[in-house]
C-alpha atoms as a PDB file:
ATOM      1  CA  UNK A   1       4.508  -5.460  14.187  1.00  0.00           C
ATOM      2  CA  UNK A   2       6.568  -4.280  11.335  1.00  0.00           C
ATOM      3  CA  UNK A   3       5.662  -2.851   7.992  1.00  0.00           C
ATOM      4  CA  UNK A   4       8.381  -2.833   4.753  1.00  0.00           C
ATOM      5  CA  UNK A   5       8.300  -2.297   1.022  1.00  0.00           C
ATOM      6  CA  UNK A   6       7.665  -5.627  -0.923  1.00  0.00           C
ATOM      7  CA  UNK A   7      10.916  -7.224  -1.429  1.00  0.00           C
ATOM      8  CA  UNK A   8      10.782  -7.093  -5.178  1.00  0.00           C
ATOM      9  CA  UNK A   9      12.436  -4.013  -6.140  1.00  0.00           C
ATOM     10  CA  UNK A  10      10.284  -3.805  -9.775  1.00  0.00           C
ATOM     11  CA  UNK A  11       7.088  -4.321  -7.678  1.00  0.00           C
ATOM     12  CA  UNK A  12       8.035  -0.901  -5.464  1.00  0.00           C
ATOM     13  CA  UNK A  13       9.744   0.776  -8.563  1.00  0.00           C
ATOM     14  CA  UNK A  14       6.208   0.435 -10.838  1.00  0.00           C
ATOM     15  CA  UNK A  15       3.786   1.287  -7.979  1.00  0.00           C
ATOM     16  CA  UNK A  16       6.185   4.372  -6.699  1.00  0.00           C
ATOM     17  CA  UNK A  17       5.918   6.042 -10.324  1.00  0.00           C
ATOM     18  CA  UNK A  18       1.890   5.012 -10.260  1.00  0.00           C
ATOM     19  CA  UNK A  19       1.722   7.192  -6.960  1.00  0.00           C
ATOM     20  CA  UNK A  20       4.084   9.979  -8.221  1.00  0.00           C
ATOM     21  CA  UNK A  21       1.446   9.632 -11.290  1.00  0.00           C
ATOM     22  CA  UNK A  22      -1.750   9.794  -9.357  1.00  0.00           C
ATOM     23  CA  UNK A  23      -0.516  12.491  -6.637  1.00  0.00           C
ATOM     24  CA  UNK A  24      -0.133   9.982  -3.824  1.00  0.00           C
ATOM     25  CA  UNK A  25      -3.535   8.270  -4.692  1.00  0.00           C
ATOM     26  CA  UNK A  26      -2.991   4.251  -4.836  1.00  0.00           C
ATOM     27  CA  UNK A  27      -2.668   3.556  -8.873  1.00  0.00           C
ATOM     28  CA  UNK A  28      -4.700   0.343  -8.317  1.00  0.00           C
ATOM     29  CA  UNK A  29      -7.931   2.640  -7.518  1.00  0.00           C
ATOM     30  CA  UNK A  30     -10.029   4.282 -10.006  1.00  0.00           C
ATOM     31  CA  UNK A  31     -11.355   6.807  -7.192  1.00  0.00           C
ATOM     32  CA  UNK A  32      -9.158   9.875  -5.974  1.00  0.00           C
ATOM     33  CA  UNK A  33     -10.747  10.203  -1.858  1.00  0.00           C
ATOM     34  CA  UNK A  34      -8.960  10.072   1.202  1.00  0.00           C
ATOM     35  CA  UNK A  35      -9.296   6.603   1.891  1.00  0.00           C
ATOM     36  CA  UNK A  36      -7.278   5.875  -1.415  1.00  0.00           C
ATOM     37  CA  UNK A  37      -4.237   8.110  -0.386  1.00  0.00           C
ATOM     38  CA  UNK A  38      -0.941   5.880   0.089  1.00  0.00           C
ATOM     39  CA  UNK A  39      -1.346   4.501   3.024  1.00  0.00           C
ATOM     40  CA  UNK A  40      -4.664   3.502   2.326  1.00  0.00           C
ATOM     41  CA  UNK A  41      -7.169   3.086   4.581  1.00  0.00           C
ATOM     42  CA  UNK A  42      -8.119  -0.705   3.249  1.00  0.00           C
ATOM     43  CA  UNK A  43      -4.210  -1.220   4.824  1.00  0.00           C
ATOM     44  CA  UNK A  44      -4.731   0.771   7.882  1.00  0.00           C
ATOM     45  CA  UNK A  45      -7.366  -1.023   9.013  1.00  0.00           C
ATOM     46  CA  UNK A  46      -5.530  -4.522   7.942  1.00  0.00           C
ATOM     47  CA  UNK A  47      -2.498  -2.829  10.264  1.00  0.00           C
ATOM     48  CA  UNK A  48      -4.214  -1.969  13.281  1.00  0.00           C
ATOM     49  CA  UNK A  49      -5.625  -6.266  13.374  1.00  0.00           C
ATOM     50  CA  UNK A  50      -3.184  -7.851  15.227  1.00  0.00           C
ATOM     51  CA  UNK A  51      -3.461 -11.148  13.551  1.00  0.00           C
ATOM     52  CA  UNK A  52      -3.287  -9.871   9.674  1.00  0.00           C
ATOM     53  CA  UNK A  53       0.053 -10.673   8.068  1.00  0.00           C
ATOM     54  CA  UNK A  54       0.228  -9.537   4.424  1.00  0.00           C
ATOM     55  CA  UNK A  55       0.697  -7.023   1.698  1.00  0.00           C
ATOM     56  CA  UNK A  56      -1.451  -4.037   1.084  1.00  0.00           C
ATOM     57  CA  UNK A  57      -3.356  -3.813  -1.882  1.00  0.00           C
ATOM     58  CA  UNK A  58      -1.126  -2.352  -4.271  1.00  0.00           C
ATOM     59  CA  UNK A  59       1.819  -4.851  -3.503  1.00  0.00           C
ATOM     60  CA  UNK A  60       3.890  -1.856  -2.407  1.00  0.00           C
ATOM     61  CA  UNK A  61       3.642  -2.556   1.738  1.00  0.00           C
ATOM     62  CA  UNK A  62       4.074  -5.923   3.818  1.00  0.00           C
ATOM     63  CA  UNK A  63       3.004  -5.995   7.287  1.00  0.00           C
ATOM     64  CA  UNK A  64       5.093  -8.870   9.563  1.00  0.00           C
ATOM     65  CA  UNK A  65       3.453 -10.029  12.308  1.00  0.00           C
END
């Protein structure tokens, strides 16, 4: 398993300033809790399945099989 930034730079470049905006909170959520702090938990759980291969919600992570 490996996990990278998208590989378009402008994808990474807009959501880094939305975290840096929201305090580390993912800028696609409307709700501030734990489960919405970068690394969400929406894209922990999609990590920990062995057979997901994909980007997190925000665009900002891909995880390779």
């Amino acid at each position: 398993m490996k996990v990278r930034f998208n590989e378009d730079k402008e994808i990474v470049r807009q959501v880094q300033e939305g975290l840096k905006a929201k305090g580390g909170y993912c800028p696609c959520r409307l709700e501030k809790t734990p489960d919405t702090k970068c690394i969400c938990k929406e894209f922990r759980d999609q990590i920990a399945d062995p057979e997901f291969e994909g980007y997190c919600h925000c665009m900002l992570y891909y995880k390779e099989k």
